[in-house]
Protein backbone atom coordinates (compact mmCIF):
# COMPACT_ATOMS: atom_id res chain seq x y z
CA UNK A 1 217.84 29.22 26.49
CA UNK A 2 214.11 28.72 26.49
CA UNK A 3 212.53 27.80 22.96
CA UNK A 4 209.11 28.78 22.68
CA UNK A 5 206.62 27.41 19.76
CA UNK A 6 203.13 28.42 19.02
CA UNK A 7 201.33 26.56 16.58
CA UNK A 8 198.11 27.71 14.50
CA UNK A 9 195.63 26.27 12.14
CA UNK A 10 194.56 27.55 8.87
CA UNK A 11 191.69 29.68 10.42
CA UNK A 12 194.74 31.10 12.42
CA UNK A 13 193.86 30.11 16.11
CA UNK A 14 196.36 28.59 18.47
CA UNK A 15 196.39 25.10 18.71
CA UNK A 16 198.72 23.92 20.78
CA UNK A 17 202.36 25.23 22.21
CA UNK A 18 205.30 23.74 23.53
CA UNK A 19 207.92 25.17 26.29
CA UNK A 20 211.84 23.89 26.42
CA UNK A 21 214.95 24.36 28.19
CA UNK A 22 215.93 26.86 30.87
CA UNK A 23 217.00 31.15 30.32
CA UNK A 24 220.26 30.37 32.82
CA UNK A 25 219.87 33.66 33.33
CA UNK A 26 220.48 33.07 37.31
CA UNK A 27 221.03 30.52 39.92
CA UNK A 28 218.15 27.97 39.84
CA UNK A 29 215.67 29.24 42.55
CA UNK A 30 216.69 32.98 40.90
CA UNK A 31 216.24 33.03 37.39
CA UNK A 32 213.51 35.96 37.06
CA UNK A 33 212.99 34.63 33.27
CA UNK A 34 212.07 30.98 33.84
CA UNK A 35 209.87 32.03 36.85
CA UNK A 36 207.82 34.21 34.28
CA UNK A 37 207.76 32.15 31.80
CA UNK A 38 206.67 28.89 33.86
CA UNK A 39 203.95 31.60 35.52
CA UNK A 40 202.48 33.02 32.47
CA UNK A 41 202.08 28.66 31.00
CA UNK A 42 200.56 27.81 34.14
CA UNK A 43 198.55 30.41 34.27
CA UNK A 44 197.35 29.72 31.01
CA UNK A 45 196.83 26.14 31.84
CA UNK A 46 194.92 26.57 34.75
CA UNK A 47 192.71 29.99 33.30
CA UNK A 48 191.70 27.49 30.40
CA UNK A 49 190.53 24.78 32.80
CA UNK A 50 188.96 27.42 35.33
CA UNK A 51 187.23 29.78 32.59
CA UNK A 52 186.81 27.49 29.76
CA UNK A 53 186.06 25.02 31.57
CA UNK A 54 187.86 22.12 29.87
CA UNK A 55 191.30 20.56 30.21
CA UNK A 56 193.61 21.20 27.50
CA UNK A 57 196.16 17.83 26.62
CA UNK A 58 199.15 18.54 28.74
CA UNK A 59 202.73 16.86 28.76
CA UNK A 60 205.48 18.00 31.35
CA UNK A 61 208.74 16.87 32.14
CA UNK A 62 208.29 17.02 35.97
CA UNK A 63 211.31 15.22 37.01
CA UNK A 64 213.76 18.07 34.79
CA UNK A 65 211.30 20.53 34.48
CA UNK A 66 211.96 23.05 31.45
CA UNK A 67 209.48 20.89 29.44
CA UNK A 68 205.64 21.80 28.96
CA UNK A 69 203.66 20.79 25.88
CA UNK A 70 200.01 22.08 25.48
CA UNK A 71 197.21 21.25 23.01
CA UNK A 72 194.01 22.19 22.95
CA UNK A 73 190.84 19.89 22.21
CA UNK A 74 188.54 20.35 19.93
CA UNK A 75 185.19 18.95 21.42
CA UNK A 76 184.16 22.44 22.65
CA UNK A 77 181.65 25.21 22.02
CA UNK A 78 182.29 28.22 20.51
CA UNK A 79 183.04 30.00 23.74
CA UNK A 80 184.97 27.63 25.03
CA UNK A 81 187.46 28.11 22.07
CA UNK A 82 187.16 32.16 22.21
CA UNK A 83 187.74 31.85 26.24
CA UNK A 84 190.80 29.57 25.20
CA UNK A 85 192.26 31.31 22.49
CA UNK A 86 192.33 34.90 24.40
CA UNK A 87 194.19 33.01 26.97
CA UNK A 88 196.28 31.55 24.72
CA UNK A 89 196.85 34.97 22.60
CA UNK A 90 197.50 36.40 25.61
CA UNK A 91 200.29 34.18 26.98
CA UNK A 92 202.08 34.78 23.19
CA UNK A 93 201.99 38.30 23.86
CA UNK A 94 203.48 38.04 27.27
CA UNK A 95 206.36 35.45 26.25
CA UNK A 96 206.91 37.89 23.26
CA UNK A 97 207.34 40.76 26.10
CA UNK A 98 209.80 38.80 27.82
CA UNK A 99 211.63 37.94 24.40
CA UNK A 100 211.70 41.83 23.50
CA UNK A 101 213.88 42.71 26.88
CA UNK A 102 215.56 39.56 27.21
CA UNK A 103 216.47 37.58 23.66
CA UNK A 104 219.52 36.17 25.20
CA UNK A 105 217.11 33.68 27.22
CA UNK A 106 214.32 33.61 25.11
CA UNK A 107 212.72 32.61 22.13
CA UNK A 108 209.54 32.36 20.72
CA UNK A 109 208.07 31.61 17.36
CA UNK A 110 204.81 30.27 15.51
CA UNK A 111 204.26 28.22 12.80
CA UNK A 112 201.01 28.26 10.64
């Protein structure tokens, strides 16, 4: 199963998540859940570098794979963090899509 956590602040903005396991939903190569999961974090990674345009902390198991921690910094303007954080909202949304149709392989939660 893939375990999903968000993690906010007190003002409520995302500041950092963190990406575990595998759905074993399908053969590896196969598994339509861990390919859109591992697209939408990417994604996310690489919108906040392109559009933001600053690199977030990231740690990621890339000899196992089905490990991806992500924290964002806090040396940034004010649209920096908005750019970030509707990225960030955005990937929540879309892991909590994948969650709705397919809670045996997924799970996501956030902590305040």
């Amino acid at each position: 199963m893939i375990k999903g956590s968000f993690k906010r602040n007190e003002a409520g903005m995302i500041v950092s998540f963190e990406l575990s396991g595998h759905a074993m939903a399908a053969e590896h190569g196969e598994d339509i859940i861990c390919a859109a999961v591992s697209i939408l974090a990417f994604n996310t990674v690489n919108g906040i570098e392109a559009l933001a345009g600053f690199q977030p902390i990231v740690d990621m198991d890339e000899i196992d794979e089905g490990y991806m921690y992500v924290e964002t910094i806090f040396d940034v303007n004010q649209e920096q963090t908005n750019i970030s954080q509707i990225l960030l909202e955005s990937l929540l949304i879309g892991l909590q899509g994948i969650e709705e149709e397919h809670s045996a392989f997924i799970q996501i939660t956030t902590e305040n």
